[in-house]
Protein backbone atom coordinates (compact mmCIF):
# COMPACT_ATOMS: atom_id res chain seq x y z
CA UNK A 1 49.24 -75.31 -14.83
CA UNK A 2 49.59 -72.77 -17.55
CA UNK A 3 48.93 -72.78 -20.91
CA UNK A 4 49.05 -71.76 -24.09
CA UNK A 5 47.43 -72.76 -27.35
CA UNK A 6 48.97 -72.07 -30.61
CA UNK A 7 47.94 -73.08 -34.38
CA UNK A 8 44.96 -74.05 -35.68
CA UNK A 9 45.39 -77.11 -37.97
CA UNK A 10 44.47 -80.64 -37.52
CA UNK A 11 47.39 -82.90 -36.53
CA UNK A 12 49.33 -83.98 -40.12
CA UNK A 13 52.34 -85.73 -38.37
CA UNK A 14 52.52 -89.22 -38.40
CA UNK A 15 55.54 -91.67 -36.34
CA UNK A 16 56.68 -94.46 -38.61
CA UNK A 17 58.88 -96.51 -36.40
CA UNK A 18 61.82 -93.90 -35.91
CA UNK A 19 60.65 -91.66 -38.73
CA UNK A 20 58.34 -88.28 -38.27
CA UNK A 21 56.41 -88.36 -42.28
CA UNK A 22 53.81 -85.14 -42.72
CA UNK A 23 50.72 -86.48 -44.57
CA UNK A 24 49.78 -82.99 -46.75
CA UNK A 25 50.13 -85.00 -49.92
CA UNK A 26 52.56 -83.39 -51.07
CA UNK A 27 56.70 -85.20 -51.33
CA UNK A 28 58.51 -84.49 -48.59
CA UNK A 29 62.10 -82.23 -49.90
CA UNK A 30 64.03 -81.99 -46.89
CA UNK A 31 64.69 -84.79 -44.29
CA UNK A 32 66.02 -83.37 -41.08
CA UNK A 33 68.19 -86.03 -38.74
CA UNK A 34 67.99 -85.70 -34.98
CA UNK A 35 69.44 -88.20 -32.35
CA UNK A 36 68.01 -91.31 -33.98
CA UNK A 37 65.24 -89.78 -34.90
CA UNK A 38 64.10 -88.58 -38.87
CA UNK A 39 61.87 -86.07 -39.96
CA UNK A 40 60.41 -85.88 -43.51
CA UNK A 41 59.14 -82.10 -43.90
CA UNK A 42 59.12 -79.84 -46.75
CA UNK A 43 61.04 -76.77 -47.36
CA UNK A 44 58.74 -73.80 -47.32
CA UNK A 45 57.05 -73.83 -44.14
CA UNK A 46 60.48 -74.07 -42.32
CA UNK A 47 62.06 -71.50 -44.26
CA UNK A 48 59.29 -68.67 -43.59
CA UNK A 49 59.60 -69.37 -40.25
CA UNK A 50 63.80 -70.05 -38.94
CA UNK A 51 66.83 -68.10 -40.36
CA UNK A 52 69.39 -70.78 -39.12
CA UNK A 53 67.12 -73.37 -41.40
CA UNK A 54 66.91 -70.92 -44.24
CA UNK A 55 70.70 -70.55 -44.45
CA UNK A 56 71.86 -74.55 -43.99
CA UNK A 57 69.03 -75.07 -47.09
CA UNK A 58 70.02 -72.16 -48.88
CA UNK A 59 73.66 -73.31 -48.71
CA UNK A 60 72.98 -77.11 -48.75
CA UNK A 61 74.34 -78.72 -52.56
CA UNK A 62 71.19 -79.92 -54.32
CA UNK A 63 72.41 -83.05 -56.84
CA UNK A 64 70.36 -84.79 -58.75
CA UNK A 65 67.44 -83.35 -57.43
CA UNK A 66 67.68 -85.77 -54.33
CA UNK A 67 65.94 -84.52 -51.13
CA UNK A 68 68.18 -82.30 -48.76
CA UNK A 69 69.10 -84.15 -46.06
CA UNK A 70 70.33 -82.46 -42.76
CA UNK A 71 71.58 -82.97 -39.13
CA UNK A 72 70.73 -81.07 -36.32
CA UNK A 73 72.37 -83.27 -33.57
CA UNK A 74 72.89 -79.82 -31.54
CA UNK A 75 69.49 -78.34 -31.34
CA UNK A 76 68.32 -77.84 -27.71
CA UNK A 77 65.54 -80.65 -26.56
CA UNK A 78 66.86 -83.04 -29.46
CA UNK A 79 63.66 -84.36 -31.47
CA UNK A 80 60.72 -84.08 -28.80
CA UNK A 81 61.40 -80.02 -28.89
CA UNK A 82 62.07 -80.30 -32.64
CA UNK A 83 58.57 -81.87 -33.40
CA UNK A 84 56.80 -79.33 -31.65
CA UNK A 85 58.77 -76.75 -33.96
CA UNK A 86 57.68 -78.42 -36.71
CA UNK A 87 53.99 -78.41 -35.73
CA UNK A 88 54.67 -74.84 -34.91
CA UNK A 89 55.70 -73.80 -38.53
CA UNK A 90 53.50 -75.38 -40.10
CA UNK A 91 50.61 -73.86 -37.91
CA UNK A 92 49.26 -77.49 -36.39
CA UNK A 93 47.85 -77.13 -32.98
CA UNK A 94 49.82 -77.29 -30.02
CA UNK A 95 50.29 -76.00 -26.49
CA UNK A 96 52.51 -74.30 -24.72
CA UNK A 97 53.48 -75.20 -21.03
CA UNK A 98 55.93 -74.80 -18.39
CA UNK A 99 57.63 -78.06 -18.93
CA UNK A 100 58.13 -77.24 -22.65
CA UNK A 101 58.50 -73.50 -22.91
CA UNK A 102 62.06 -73.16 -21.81
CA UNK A 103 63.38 -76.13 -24.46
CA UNK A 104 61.10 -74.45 -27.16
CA UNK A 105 62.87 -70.94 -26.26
CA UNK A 106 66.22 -72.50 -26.45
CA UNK A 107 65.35 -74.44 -29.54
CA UNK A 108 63.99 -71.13 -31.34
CA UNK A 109 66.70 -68.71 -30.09
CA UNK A 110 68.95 -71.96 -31.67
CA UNK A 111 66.80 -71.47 -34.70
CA UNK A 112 66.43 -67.96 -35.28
CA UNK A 113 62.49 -67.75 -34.92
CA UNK A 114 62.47 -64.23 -34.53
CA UNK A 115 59.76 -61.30 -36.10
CA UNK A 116 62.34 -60.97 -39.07
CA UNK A 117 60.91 -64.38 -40.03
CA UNK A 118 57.52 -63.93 -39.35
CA UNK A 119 55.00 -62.13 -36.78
CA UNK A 120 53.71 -63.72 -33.61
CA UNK A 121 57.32 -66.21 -34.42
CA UNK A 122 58.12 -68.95 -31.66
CA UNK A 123 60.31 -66.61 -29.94
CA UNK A 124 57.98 -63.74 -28.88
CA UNK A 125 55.49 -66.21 -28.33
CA UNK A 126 57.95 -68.13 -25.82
CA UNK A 127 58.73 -64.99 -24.33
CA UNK A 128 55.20 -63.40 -23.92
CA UNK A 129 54.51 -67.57 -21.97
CA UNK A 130 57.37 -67.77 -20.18
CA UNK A 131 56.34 -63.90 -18.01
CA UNK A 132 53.09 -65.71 -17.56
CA UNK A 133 54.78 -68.78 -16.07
CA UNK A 134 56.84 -66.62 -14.00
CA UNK A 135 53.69 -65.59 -12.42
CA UNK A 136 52.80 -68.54 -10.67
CA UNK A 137 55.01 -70.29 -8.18
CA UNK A 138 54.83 -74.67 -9.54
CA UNK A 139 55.22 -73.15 -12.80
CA UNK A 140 57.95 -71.07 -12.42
CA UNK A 141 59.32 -74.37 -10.40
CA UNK A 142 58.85 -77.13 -13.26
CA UNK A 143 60.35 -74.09 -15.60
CA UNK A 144 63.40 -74.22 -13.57
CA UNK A 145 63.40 -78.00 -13.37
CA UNK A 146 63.53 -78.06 -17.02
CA UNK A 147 66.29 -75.75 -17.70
CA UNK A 148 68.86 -78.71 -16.68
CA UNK A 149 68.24 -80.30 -20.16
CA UNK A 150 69.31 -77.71 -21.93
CA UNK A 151 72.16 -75.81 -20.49
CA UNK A 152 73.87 -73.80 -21.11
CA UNK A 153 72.01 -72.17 -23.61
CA UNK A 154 68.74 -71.44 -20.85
CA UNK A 155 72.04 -69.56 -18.70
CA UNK A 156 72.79 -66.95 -21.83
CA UNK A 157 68.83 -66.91 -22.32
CA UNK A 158 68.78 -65.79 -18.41
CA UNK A 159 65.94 -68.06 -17.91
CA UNK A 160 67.60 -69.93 -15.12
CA UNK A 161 68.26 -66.68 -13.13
CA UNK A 162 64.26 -65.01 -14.17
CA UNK A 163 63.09 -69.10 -12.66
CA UNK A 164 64.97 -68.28 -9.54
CA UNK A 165 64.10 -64.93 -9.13
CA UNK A 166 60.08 -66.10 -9.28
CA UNK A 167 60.81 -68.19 -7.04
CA UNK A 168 62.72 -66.58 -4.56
CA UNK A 169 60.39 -63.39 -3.99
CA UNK A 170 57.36 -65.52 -3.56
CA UNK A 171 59.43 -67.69 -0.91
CA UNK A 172 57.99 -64.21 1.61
CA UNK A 173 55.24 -63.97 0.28
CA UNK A 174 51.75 -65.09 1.16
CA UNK A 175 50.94 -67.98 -1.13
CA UNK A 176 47.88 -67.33 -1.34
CA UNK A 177 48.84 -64.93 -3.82
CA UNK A 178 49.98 -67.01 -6.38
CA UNK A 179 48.75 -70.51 -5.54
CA UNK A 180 49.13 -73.24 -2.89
CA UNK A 181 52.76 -74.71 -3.32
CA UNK A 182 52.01 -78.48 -4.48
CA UNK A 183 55.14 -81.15 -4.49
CA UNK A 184 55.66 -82.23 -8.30
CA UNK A 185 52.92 -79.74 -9.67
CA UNK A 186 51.07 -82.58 -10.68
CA UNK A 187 47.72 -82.05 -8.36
CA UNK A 188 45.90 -79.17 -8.62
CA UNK A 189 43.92 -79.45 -4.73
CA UNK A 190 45.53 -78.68 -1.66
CA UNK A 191 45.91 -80.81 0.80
CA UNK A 192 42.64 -79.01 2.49
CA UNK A 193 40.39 -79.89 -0.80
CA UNK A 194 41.03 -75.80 -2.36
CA UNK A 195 40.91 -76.19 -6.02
CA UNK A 196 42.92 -74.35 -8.67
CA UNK A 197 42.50 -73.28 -11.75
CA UNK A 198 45.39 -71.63 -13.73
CA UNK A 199 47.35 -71.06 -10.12
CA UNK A 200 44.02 -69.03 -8.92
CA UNK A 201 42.66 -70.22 -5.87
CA UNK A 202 38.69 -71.36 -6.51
CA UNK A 203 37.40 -70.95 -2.66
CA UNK A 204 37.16 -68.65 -0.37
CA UNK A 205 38.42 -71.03 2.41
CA UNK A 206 41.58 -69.37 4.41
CA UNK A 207 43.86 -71.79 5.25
CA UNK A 208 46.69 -71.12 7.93
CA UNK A 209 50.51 -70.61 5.81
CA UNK A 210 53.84 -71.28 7.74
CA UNK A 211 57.30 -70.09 7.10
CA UNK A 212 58.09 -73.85 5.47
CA UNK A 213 55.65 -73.72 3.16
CA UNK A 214 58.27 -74.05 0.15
CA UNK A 215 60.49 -76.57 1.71
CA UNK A 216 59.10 -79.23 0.30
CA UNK A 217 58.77 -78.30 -3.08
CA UNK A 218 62.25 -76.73 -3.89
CA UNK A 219 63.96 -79.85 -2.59
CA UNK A 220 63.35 -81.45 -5.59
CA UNK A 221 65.94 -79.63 -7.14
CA UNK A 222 69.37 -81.14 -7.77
CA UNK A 223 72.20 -79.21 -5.86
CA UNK A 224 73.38 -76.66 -8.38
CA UNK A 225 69.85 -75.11 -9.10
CA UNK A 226 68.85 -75.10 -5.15
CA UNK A 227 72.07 -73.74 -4.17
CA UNK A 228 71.30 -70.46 -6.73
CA UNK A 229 67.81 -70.36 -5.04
CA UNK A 230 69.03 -70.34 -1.30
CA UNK A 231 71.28 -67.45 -2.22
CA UNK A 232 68.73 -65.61 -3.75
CA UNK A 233 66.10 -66.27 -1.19
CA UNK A 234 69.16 -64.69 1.36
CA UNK A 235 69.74 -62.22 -0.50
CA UNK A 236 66.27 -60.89 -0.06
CA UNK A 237 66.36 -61.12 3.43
CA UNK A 238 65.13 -64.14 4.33
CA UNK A 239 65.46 -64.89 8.55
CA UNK A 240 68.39 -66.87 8.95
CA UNK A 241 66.27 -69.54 10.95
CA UNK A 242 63.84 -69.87 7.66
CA UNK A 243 66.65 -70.34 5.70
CA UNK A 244 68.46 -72.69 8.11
CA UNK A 245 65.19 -74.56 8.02
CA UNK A 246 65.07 -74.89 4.19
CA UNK A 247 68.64 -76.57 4.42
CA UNK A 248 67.49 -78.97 7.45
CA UNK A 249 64.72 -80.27 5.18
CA UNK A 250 67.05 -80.91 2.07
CA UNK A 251 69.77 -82.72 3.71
CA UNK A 252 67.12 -84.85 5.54
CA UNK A 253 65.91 -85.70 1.99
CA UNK A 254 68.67 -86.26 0.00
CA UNK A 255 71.65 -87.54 2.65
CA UNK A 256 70.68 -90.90 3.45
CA UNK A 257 72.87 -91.13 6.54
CA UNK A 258 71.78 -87.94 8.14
CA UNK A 259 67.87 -88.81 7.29
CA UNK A 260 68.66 -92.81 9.11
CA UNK A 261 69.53 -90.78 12.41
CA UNK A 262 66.62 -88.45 12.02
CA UNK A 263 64.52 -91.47 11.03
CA UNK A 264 65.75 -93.84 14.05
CA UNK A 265 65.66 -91.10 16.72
CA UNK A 266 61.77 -90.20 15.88
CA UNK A 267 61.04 -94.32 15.85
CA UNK A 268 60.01 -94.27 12.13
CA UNK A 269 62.70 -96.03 10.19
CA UNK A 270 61.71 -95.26 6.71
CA UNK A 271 63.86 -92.69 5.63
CA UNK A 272 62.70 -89.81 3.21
CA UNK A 273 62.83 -90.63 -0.66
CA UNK A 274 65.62 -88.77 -2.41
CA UNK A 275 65.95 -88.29 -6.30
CA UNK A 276 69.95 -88.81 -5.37
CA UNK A 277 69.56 -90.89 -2.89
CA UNK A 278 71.77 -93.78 -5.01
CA UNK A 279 74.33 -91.15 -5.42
CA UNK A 280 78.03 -92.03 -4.51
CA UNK A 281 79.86 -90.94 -1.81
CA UNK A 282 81.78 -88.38 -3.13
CA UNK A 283 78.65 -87.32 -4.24
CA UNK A 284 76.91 -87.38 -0.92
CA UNK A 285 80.21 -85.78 0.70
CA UNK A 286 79.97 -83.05 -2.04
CA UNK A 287 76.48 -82.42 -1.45
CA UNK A 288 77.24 -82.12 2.83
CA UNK A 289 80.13 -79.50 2.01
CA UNK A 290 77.56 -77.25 0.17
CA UNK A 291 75.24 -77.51 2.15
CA UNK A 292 77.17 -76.65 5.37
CA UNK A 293 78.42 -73.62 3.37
CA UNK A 294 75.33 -72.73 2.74
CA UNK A 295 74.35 -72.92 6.77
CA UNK A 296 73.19 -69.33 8.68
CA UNK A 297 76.30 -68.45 10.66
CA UNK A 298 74.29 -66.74 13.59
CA UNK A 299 74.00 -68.36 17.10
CA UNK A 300 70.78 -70.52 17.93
CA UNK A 301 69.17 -70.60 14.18
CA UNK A 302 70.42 -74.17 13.52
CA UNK A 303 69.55 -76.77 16.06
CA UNK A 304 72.67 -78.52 18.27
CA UNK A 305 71.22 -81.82 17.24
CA UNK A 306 71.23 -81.16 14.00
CA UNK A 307 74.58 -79.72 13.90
CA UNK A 308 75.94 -83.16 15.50
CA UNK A 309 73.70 -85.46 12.96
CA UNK A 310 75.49 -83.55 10.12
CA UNK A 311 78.71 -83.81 12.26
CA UNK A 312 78.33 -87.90 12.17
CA UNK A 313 77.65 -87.74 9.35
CA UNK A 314 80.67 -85.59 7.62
CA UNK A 315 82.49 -88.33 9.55
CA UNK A 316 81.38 -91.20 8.11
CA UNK A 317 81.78 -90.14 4.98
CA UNK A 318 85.00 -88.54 5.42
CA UNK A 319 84.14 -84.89 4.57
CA UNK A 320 86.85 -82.70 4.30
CA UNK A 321 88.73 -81.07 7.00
CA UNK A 322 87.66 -77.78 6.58
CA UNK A 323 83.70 -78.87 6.45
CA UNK A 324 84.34 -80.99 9.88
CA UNK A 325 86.01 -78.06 11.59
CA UNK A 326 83.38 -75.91 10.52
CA UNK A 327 80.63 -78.23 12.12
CA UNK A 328 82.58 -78.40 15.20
CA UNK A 329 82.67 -74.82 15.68
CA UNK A 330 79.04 -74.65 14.89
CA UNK A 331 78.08 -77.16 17.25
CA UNK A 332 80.71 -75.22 20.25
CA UNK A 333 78.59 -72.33 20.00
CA UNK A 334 75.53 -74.47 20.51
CA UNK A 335 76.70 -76.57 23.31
CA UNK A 336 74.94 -75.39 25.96
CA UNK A 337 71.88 -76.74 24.05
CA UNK A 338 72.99 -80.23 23.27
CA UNK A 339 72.10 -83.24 25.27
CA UNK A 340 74.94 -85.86 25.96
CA UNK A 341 73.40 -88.48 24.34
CA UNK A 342 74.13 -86.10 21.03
CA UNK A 343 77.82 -85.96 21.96
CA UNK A 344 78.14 -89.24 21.81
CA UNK A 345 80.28 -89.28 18.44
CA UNK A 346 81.80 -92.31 17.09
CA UNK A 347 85.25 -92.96 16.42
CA UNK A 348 85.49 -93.35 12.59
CA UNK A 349 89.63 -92.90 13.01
CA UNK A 350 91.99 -94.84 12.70
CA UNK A 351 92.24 -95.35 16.27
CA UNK A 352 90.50 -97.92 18.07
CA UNK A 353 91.39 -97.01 21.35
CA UNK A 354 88.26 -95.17 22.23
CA UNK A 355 84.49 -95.96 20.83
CA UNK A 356 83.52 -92.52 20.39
CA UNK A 357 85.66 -90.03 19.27
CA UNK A 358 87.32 -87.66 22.20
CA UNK A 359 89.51 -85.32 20.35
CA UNK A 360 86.68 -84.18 18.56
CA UNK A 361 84.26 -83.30 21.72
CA UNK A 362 87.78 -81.92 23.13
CA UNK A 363 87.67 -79.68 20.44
CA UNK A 364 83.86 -78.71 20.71
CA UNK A 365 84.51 -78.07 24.09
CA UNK A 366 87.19 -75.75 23.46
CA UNK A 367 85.37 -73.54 21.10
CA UNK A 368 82.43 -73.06 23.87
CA UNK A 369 85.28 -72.00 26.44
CA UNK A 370 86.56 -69.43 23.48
CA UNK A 371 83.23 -68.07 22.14
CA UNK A 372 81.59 -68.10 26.30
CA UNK A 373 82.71 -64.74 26.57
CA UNK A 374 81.76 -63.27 23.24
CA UNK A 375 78.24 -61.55 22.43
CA UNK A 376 75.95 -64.57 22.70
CA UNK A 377 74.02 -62.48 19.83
CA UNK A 378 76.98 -62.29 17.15
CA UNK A 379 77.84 -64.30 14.17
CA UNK A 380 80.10 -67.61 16.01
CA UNK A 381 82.00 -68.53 12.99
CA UNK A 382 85.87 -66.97 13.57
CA UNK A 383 89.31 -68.21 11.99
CA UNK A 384 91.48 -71.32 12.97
CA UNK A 385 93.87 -69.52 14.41
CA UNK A 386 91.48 -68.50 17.25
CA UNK A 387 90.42 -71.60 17.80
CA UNK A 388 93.89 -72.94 18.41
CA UNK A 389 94.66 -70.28 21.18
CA UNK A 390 91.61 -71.05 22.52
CA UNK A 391 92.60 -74.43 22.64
CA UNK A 392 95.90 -73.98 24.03
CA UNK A 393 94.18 -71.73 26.84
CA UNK A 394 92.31 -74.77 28.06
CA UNK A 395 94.50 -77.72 28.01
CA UNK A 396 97.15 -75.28 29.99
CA UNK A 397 94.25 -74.79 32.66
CA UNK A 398 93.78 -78.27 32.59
CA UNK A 399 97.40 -78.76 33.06
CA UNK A 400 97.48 -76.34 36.29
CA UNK A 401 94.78 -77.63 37.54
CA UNK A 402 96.00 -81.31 38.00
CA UNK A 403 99.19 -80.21 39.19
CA UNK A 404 97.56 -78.22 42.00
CA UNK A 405 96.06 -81.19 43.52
């Protein structure tokens, strides 16, 4: 992980039950409220250092010569950033690191930290950190992971977008480059034994890189945040199947219905731990629209069985229309490559007059009569009203066909 050291001074903050008290010797004249949290500073060191403090003082009432007493409910990170500015100004040691920087950068643009208030101030020094986290690729991830505490201020700061970008152009690259890709970027050895230090690999040992290598890692996102990284990573011309991949992996994690059939069918019936896992269902129905948007439309990059899992699954937790009919279409241009036991769907209608639900493999079966005589190698995904004279087409063949007998 990277790091950065700032300061020099001995630690000279103390916690008093709720209340942050600096032990210079010298009487505190300025109590700053955050959250529930206090903090008994003095006047100066804040002053030369933020021109949003330096104005609320400046303009702050002074009676009886009672301490100034202010509230900054609003400032990005709330008091765990704000002690850490504190230490800052008054030049106590601390470090910077990627789960910090990007609430410190908030909290200092918030501030005003800039050069007008002092050289080497807390946001150059962000800034100068934050292209060195960009460098590596679990730094640049736990940056982005942070930025959900404090939007929407990271969004006008473009720190969200520079995290994404990182991470997107060294999604084809060779990771060797810029480290081994470690889930959580808590442990810094491979799974093969490499050591790192700083993100730089420590042995000369080659070890053997797939195209999945970042699954894992970026599905610890929540939705919004991996949905702006799979667009980015498409936009830079990703292979649809890598990216289809990437989308197979996160809906295994984080749909629990979708990872029990995935689960059952390979005999292991633990399914995959999900940060959302606990999530409601219009949550988990919200999360299956998204991602099926986000699905490759080319023929034979996502798997038939897949296709039908997320099909099921859309079903039973009554997607809407437009997501189902998308995943039926999907799964007609696959159909030569699915088994029957995967069109075995059940009937989650109202009807109870079949067990598995016919209309809908009618209707898969319809769009793989329509699309049979298309260019196998073009993009599958056409407009309703296609489908519907397809449709029509085959249940009037049907029709002649009986009456011929």
């Amino acid at each position: 992980m990277a790091c950065m050291k700032l300061g020099s001074k001995s630690e000279v903050f103390l916690l008093d039950g709720h209340t942050w008290r600096c032990s210079t010797g010298l009487q505190s004249d300025v109590i700053i409220e955050i959250g529930g949290t206090s903090f008994h500073l003095h006047k100066f060191p804040l002053l030369s250092r933020s021109e949003a403090l330096a104005n609320i003082i400046g303009d702050h009432p002074i009676e009886n010569e009672k301490k100034c007493v202010l509230q900054l409910h609003d400032v990005p990170g709330g008091a765990k950033t704000f002690l850490l500015i504190a230490k800052f100004c008054y030049g106590v040691k601390m470090e910077l690191t990627p789960l910090n920087v990007v609430s410190l950068r908030c909290a200092a643009e918030y501030l005003g930290m800039s050069e007008d208030y002092g050289e080497e101030n807390l946001i150059a020094q962000t800034e100068n950190f934050l292209n060195e986290v960009f460098a590596g690729w679990t730094d640049s991830l736990q940056a982005l992971e942070t930025c959900e505490k404090v939007l929407p201020r990271a969004e006008e700061l473009h720190i969200v977008s520079r995290c994404i970008n990182s991470l997107a152009m060294k999604t084809s690259a060779d990771p060797s480059l810029f480290s081994w890709p470690m889930q959580g970027g808590s442990d810094m050895r491979n799974p093969n034994g490499t050591e790192f230090w700083n993100e730089i690999r420590t042995s000369a040992k080659s070890h053997p890189v797939g195209e999945d290598w970042w699954y894992e890692d970026v599905s610890l996102l929540r939705l919004p945040l991996y949905k702006r990284l799979i667009l980015a990573v498409r936009s830079n011309d990703m292979k649809p199947e890598t990216v289809a991949g990437a989308l197979m992996y996160y809906a295994k994690r984080h749909l629990p219905l979708l990872g029990r059939q995935s689960s059952i069918e390979n005999g292991n019936f633990a399914a995959p731990r999900s940060k959302i896992s606990g999530s409601s269902e219009a949550d988990q129905r919200n999360l299956l629209e998204e991602l099926v948007e986000l699905l490759p439309d080319q023929k034979g990059v996502t798997p038939s069985n897949f296709l039908l899992r997320l099909l099921r699954t859309a079903m039973k937790i009554h997607a809407s229309p437009s997501c189902r009919w998308s995943l039926e279409k999907r799964v007609g241009a696959e159909l030569d490559q699915a088994s029957l036991q995967d069109l075995l769907i059940p009937n989650t209608g109202y009807s109870v007059e079949t067990l598995y639900d016919i209309d809908c493999v009618q209707r898969i079966l319809d769009y793989f009569m329509l699309v049979d005589h298309d260019d196998p190698t073009s993009n599958y995904i056409v407009d309703e009203e296609q489908m519907m004279e397809g449709s029509h087409f085959a249940k009037t063949n049907n029709k002649s066909g009986k009456s011929d007998r």
